[in-house]
PDB file of N, CA and C in Angstrom:
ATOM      1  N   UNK A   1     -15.759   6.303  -0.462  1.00  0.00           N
ATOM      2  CA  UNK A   1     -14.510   5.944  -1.096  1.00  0.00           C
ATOM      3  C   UNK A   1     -14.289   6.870  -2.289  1.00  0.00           C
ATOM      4  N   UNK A   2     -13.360   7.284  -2.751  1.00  0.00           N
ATOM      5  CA  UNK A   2     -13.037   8.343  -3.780  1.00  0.00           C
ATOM      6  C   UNK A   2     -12.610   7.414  -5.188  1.00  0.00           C
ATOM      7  N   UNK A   3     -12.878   8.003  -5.820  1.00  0.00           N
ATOM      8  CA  UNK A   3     -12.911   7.739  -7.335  1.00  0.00           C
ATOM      9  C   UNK A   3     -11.079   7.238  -7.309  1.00  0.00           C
ATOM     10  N   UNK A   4     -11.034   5.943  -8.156  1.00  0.00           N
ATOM     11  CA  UNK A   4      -9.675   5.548  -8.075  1.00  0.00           C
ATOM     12  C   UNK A   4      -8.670   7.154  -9.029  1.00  0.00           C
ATOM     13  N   UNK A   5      -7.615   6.756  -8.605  1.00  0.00           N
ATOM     14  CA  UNK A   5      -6.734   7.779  -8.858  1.00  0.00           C
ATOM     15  C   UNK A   5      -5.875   6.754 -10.170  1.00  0.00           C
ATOM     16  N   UNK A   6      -5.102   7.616 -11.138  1.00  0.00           N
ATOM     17  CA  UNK A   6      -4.477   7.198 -12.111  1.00  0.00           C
ATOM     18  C   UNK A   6      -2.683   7.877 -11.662  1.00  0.00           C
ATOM     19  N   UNK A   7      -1.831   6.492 -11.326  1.00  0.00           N
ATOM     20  CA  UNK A   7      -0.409   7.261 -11.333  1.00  0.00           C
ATOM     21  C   UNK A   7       0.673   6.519 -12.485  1.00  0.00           C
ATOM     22  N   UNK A   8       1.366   6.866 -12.257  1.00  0.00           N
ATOM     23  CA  UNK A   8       2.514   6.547 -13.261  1.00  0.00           C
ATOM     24  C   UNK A   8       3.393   5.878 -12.538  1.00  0.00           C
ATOM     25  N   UNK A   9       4.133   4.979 -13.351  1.00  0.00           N
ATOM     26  CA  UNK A   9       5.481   3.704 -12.440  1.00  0.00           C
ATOM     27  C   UNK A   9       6.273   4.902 -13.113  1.00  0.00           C
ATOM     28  N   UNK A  10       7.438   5.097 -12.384  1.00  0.00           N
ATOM     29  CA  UNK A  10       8.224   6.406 -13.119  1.00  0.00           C
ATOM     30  C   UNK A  10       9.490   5.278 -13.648  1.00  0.00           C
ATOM     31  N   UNK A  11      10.508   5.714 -14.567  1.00  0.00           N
ATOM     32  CA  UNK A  11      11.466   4.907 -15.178  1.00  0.00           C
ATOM     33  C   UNK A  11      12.401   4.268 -13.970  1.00  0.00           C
ATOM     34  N   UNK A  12      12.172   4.779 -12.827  1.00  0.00           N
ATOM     35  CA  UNK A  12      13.040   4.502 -11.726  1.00  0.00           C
ATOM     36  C   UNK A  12      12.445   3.279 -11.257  1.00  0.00           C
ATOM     37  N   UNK A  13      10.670   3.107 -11.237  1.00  0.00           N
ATOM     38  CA  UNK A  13      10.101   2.858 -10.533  1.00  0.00           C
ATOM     39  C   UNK A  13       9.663   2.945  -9.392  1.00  0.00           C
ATOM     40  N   UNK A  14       9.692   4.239  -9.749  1.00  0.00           N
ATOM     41  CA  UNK A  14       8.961   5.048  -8.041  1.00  0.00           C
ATOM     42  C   UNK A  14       7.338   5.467  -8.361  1.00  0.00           C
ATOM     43  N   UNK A  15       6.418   5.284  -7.669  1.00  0.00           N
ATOM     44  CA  UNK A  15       5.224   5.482  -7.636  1.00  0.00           C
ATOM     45  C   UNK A  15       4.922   6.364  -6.876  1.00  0.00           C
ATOM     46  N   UNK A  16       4.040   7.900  -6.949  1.00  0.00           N
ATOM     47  CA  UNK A  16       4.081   8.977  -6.476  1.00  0.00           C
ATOM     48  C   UNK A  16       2.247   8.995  -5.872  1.00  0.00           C
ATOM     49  N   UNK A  17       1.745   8.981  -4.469  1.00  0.00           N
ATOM     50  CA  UNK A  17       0.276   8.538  -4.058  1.00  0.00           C
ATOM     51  C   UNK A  17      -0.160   9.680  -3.898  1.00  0.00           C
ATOM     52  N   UNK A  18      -1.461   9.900  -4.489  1.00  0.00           N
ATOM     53  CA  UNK A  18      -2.228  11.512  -4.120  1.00  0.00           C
ATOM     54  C   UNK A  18      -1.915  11.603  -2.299  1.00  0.00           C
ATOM     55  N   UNK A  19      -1.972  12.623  -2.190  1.00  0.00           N
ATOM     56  CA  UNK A  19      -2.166  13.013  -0.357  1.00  0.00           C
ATOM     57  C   UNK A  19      -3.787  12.375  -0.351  1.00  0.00           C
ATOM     58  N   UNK A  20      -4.695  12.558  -0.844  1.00  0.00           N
ATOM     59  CA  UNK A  20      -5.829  12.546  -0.215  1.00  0.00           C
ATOM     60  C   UNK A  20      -5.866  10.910  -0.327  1.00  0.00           C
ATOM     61  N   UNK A  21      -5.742   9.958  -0.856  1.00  0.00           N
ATOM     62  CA  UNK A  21      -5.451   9.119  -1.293  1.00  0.00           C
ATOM     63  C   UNK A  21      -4.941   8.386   0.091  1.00  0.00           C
ATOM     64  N   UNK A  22      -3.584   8.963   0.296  1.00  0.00           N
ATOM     65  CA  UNK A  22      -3.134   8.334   1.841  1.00  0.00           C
ATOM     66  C   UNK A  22      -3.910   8.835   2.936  1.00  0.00           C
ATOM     67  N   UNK A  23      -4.212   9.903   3.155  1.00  0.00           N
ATOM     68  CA  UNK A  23      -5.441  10.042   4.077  1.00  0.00           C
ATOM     69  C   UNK A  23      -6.700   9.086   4.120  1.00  0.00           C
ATOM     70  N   UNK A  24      -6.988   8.966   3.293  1.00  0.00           N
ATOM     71  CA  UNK A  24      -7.913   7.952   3.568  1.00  0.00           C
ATOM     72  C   UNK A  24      -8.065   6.871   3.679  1.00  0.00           C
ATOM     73  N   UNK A  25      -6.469   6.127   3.417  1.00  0.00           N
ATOM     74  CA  UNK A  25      -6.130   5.170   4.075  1.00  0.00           C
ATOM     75  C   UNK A  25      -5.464   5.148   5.647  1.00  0.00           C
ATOM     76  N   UNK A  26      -5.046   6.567   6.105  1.00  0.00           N
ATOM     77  CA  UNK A  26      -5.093   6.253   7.355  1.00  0.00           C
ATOM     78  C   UNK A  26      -3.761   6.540   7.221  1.00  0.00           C
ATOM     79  N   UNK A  27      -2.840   7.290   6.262  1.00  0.00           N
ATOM     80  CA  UNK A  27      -1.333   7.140   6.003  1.00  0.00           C
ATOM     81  C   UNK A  27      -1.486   8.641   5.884  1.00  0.00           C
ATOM     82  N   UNK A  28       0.286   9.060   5.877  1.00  0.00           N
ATOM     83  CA  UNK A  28       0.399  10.220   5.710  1.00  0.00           C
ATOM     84  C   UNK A  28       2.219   9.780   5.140  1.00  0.00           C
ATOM     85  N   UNK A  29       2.461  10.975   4.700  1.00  0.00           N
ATOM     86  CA  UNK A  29       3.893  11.160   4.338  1.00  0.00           C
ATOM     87  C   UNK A  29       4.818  10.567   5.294  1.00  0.00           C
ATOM     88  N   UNK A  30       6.114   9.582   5.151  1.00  0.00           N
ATOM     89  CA  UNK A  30       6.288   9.323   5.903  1.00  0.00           C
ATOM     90  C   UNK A  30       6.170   7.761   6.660  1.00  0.00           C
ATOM     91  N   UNK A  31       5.296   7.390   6.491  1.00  0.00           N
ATOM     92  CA  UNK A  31       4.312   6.205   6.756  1.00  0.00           C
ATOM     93  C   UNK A  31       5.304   4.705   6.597  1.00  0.00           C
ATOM     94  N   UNK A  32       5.301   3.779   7.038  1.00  0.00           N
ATOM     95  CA  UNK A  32       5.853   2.381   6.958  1.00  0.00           C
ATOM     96  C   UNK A  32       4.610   1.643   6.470  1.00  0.00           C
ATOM     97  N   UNK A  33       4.894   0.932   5.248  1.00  0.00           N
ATOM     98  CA  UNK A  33       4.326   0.289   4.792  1.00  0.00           C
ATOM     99  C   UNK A  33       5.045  -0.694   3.988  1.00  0.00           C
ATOM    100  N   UNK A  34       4.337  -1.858   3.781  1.00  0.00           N
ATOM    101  CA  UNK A  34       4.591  -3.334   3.449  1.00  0.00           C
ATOM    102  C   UNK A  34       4.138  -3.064   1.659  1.00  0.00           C
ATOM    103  N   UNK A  35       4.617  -3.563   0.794  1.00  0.00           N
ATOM    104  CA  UNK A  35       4.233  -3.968  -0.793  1.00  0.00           C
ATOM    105  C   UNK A  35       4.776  -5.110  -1.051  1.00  0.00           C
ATOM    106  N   UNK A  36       3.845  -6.022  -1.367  1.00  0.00           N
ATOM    107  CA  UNK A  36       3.838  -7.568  -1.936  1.00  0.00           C
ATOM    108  C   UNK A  36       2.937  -7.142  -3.159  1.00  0.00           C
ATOM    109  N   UNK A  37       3.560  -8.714  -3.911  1.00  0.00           N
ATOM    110  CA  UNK A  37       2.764  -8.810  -5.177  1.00  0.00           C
ATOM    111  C   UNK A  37       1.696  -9.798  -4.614  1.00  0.00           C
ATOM    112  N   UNK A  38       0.565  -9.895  -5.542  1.00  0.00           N
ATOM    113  CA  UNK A  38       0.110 -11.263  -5.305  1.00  0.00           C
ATOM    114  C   UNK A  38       0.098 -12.519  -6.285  1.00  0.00           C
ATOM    115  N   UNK A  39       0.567 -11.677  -6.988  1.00  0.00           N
ATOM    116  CA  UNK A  39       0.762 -12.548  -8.251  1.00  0.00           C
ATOM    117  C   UNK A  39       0.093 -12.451  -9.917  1.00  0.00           C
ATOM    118  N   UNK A  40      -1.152 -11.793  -9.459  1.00  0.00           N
ATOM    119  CA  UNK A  40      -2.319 -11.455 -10.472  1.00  0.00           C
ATOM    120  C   UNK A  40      -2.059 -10.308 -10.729  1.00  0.00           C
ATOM    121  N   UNK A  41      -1.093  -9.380 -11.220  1.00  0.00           N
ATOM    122  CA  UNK A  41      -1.306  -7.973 -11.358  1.00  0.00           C
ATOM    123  C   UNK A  41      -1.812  -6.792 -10.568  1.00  0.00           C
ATOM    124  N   UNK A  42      -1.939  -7.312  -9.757  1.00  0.00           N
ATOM    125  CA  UNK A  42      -2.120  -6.538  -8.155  1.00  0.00           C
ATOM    126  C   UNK A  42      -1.128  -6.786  -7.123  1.00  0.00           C
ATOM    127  N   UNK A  43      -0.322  -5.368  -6.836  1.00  0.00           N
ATOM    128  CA  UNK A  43       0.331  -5.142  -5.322  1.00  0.00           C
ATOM    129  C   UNK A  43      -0.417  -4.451  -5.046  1.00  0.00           C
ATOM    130  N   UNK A  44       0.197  -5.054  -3.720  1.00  0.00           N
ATOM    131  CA  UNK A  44      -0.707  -4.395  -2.316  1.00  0.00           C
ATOM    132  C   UNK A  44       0.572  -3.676  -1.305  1.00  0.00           C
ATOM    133  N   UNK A  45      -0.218  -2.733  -0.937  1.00  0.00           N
ATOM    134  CA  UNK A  45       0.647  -1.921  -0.086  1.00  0.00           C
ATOM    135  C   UNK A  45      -0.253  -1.811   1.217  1.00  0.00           C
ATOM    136  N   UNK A  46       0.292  -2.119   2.563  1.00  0.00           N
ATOM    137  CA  UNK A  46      -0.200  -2.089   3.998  1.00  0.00           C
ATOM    138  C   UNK A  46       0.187  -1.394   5.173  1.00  0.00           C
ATOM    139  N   UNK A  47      -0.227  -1.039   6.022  1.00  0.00           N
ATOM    140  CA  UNK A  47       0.497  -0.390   7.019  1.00  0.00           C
ATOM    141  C   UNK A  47       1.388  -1.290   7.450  1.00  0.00           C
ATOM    142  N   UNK A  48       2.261  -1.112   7.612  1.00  0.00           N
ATOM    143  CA  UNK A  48       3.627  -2.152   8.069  1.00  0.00           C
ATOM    144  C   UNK A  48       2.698  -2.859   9.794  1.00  0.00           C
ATOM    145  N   UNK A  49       2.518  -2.457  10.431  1.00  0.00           N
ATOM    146  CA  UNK A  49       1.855  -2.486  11.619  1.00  0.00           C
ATOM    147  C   UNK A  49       0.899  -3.613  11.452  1.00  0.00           C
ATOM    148  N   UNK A  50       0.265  -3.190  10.298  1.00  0.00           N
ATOM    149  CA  UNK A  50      -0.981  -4.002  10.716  1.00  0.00           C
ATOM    150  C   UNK A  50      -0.635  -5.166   9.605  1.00  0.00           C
ATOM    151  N   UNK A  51      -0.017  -5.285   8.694  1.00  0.00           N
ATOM    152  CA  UNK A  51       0.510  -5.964   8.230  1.00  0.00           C
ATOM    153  C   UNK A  51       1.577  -7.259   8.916  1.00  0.00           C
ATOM    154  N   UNK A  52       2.355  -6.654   9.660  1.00  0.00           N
ATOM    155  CA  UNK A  52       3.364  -7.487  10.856  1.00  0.00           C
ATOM    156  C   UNK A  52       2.071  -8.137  11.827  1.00  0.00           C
ATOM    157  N   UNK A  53       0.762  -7.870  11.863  1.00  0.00           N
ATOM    158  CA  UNK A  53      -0.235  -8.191  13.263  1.00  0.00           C
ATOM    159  C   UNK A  53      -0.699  -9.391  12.393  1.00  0.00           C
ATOM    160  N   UNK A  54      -1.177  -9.220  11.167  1.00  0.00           N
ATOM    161  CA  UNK A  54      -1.318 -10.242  10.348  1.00  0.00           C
ATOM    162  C   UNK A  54      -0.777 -11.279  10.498  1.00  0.00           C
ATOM    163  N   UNK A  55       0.123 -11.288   9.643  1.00  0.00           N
ATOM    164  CA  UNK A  55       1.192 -11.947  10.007  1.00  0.00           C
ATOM    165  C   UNK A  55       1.613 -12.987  11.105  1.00  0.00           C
ATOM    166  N   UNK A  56       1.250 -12.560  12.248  1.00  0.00           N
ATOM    167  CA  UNK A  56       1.390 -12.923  13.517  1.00  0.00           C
ATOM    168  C   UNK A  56       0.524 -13.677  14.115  1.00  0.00           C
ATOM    169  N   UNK A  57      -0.544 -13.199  13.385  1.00  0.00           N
ATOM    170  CA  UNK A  57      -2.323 -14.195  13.835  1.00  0.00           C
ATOM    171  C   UNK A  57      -2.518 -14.946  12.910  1.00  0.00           C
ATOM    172  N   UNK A  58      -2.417 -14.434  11.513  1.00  0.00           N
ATOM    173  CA  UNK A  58      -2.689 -15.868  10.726  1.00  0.00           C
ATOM    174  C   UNK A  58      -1.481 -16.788   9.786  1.00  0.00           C
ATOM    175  N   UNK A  59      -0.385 -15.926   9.904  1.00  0.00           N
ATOM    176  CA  UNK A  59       0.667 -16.800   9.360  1.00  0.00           C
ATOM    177  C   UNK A  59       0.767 -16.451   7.992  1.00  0.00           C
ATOM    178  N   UNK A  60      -0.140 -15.755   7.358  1.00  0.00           N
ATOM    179  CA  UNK A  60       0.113 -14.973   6.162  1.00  0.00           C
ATOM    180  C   UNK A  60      -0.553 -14.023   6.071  1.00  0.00           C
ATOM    181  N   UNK A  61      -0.144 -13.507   4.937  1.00  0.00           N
ATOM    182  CA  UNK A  61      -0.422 -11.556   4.481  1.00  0.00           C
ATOM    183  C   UNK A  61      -1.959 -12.111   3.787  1.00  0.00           C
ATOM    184  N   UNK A  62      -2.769 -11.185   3.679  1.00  0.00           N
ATOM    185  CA  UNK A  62      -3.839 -11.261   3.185  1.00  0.00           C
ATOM    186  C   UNK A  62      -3.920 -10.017   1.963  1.00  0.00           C
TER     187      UNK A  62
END
């Protein structure tokens, strides 16, 4: 796993992800993905895919 990365919320609120970063999640430019909060100061961002499969088997996002 690679050393966490440091980004910036930009004034727009756009968040900009290293490339290597999405590679190693399995993403690339481009990519469909899901962002929920959870409530605690952590969003989560998912492959839309596997996120919707979730979803589907247990009735909520994890």
């Amino acid at each position: 796993m690679r050393e966490p990365a440091e980004v910036t919320i930009g004034e727009d609120g756009t968040v900009s992800l290293p490339l290597g970063l999405l590679a190693e999640a399995g993403l690339s430019p481009g990519s469909r993905i899901l962002a929920y909060s959870r409530g605690d100061g952590c969003i989560v961002l998912r492959r839309e895919q596997d996120a919707m499969d979730e979803l589907l088997d247990t009735g909520e996002l994890g």
